[in-house]
N, C-alpha and C. Protein backbone atom coordinates (compact mmCIF):
# COMPACT_ATOMS: atom_id res chain seq x y z
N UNK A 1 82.90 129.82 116.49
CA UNK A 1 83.73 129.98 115.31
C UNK A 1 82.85 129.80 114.08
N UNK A 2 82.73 130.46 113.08
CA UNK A 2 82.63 130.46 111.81
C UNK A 2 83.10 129.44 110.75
N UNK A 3 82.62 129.27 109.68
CA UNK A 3 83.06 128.50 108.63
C UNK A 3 84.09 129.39 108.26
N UNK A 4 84.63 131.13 107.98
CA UNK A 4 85.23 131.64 107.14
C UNK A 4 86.64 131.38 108.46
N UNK A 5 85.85 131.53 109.65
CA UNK A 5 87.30 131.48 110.63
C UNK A 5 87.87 130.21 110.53
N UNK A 6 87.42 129.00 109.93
CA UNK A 6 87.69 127.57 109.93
C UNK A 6 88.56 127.46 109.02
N UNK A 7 87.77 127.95 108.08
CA UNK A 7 89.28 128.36 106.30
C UNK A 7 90.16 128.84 106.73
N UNK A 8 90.51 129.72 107.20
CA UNK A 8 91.72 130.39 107.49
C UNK A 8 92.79 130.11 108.49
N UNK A 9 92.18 129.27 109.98
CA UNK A 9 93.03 128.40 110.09
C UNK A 9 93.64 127.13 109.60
N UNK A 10 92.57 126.23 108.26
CA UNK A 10 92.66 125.20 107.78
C UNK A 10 94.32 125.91 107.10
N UNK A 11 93.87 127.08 106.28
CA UNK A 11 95.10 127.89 105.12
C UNK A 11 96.50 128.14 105.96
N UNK A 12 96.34 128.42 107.48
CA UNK A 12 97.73 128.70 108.11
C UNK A 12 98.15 127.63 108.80
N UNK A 13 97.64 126.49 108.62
CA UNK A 13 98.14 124.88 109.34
C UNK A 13 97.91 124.24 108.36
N UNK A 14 99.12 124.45 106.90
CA UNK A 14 99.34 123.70 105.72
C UNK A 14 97.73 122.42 105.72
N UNK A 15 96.69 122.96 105.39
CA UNK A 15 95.78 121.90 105.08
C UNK A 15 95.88 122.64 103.68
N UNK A 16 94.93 122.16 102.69
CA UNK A 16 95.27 122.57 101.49
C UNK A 16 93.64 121.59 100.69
N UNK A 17 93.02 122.42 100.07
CA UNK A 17 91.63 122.11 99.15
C UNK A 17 92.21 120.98 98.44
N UNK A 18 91.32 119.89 98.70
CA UNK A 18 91.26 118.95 97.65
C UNK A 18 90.82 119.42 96.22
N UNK A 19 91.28 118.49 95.12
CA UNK A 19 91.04 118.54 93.95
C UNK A 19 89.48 118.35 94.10
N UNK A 20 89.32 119.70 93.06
CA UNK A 20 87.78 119.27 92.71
C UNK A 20 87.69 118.83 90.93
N UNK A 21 86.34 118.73 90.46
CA UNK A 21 86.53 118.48 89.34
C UNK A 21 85.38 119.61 88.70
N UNK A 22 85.52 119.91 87.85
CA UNK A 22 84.72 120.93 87.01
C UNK A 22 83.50 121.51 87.48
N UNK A 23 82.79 120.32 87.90
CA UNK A 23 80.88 119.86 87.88
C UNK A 23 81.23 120.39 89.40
N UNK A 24 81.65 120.49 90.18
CA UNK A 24 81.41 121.06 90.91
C UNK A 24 80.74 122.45 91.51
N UNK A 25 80.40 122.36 92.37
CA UNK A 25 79.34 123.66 92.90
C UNK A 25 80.41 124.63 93.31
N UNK A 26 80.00 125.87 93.38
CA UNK A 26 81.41 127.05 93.81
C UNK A 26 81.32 127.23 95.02
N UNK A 27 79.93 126.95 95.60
CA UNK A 27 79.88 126.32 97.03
C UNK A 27 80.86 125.46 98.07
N UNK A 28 80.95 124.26 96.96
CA UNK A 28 81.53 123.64 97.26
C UNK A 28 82.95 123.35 97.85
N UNK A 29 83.42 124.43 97.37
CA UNK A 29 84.88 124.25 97.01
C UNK A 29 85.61 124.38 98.49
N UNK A 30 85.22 124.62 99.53
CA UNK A 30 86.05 125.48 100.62
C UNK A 30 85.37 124.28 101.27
N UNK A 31 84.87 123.15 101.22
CA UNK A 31 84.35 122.06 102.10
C UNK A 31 85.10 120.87 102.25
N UNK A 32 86.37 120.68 100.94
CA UNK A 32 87.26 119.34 101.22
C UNK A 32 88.34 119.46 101.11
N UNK A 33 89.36 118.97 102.22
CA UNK A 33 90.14 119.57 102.53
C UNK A 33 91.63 118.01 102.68
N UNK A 34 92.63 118.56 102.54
CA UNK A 34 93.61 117.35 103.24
C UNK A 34 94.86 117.77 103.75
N UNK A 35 95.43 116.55 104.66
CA UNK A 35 96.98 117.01 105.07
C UNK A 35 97.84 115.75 104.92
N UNK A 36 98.87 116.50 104.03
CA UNK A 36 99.87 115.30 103.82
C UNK A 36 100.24 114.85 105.11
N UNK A 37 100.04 113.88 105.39
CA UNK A 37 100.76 113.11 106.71
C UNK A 37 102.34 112.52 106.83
N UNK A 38 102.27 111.72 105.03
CA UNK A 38 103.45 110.72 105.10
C UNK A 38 103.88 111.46 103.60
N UNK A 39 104.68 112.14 103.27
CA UNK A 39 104.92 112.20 101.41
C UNK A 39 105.34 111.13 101.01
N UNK A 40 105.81 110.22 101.73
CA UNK A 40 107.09 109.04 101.05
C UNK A 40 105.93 107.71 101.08
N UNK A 41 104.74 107.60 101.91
CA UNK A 41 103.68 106.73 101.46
C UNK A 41 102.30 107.02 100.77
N UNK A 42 102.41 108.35 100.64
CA UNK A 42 101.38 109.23 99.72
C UNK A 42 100.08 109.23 101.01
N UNK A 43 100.21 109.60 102.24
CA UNK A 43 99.18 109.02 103.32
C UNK A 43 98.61 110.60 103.68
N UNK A 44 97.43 110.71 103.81
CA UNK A 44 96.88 112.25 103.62
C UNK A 44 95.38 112.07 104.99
N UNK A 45 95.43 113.02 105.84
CA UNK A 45 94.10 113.07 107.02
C UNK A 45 93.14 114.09 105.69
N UNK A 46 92.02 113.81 105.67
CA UNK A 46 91.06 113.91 104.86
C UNK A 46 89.84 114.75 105.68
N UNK A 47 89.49 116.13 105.26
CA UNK A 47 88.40 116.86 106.42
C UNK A 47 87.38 117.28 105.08
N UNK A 48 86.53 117.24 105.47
CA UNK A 48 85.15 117.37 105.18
C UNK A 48 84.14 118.58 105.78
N UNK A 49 83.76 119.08 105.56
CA UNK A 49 83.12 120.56 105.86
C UNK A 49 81.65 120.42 105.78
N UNK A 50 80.89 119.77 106.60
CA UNK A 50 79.43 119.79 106.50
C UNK A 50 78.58 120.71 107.57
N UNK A 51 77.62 121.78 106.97
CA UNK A 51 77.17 122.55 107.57
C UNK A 51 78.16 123.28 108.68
N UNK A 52 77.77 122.79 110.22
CA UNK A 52 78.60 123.52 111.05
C UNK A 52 79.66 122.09 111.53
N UNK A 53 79.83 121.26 111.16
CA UNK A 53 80.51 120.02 111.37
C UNK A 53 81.95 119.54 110.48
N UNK A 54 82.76 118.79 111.57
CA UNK A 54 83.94 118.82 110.82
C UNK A 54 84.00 117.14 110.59
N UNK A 55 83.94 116.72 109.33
CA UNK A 55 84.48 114.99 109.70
C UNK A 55 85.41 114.83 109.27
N UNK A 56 86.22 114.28 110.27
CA UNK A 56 87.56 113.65 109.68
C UNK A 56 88.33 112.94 109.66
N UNK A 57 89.08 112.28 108.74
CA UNK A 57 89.96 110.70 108.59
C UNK A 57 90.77 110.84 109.02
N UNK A 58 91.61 110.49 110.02
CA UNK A 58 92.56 110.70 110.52
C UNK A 58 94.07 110.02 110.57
N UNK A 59 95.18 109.57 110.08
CA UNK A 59 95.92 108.93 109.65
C UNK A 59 96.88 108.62 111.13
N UNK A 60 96.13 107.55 112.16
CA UNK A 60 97.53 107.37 113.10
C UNK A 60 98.36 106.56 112.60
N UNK A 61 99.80 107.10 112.56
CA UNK A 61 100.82 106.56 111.97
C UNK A 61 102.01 106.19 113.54
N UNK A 62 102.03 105.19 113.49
CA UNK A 62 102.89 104.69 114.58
C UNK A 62 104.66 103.91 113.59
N UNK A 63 105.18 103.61 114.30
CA UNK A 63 106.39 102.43 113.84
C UNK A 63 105.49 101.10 113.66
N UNK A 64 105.78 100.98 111.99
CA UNK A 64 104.83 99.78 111.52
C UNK A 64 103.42 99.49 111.21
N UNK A 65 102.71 100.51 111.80
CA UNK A 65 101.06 100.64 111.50
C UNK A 65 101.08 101.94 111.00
N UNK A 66 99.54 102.19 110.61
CA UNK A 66 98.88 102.98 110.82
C UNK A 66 97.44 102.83 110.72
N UNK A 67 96.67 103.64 111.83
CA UNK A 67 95.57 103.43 112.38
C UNK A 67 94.32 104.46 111.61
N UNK A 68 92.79 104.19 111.21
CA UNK A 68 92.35 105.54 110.64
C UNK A 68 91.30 105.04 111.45
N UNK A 69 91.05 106.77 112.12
CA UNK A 69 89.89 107.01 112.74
C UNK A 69 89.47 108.39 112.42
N UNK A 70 88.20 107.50 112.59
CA UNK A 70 87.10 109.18 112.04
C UNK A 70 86.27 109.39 113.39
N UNK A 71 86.07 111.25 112.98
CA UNK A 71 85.97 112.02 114.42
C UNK A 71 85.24 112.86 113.43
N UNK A 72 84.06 113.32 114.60
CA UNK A 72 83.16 114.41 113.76
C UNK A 72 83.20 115.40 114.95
N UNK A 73 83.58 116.77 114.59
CA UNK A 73 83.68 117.91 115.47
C UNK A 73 82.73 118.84 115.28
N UNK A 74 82.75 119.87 116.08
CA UNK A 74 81.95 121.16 115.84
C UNK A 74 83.47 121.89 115.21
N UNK A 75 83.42 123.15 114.56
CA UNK A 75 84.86 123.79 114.51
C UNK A 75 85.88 124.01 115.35
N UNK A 76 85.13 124.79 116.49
CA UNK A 76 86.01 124.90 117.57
C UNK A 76 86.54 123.28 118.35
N UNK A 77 85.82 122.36 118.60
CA UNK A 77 86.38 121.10 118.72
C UNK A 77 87.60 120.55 118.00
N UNK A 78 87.32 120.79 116.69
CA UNK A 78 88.40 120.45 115.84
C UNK A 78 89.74 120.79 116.20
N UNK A 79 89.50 122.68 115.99
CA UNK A 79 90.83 123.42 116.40
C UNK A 79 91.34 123.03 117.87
N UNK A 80 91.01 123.01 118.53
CA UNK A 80 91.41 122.30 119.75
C UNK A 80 92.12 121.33 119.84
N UNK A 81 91.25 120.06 118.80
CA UNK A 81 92.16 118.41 119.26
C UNK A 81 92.96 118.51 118.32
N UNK A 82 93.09 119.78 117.10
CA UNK A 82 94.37 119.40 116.37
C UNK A 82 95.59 120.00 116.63
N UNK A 83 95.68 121.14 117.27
CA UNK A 83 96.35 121.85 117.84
C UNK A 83 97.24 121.27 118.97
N UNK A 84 95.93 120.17 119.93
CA UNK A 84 96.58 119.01 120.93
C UNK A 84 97.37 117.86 120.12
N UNK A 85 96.95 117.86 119.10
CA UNK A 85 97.66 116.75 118.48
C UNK A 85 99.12 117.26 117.71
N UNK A 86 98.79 118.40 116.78
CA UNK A 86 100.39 118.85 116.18
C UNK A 86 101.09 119.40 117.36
N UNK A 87 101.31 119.35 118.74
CA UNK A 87 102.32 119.84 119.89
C UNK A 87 102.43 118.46 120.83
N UNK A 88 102.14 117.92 120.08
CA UNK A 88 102.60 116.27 121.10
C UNK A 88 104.91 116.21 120.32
């Protein structure tokens, strides 16, 4: 998989570009990424776009916790465990 094939599933599984700020590179822009998890606690999984690598914060939200773990993927890894994860 591609970086451009990575955008485009990030764009059709509501992830959505973080705010950048001005000074930013135009490079840049398609590399940080988030997903609202919780709207009502403002709680967001956080992905990162380095080279061919995905890192990401992950928001486990249980009754009463929530847990953050970070996972670094290749793309296709990614699409996989998130796909396993939004059909639980």
């Amino acid at each position: 998989m591609e970086k451009k094939d990575l955008i485009n599933y990030l764009e059709n599984n509501c992830w959505r570009r973080r705010w950048r700020s001005w000074s930013d590179s135009e490079e840049s822009k398609d590399d940080e990424w988030e997903y609202e998890r919780s709207y009502a606690d403002f709680t967001y999984d956080t992905l990162y776009i380095d080279g061919t690598r995905v890192n990401l914060c992950y928001n486990d939200i249980g009754w009463g916790y929530t847990n953050y773990e970070s996972y670094d993927f290749t793309f296709d890894e990614f699409v996989s465990w998130w796909d396993g994860r939004m059909n639980w």
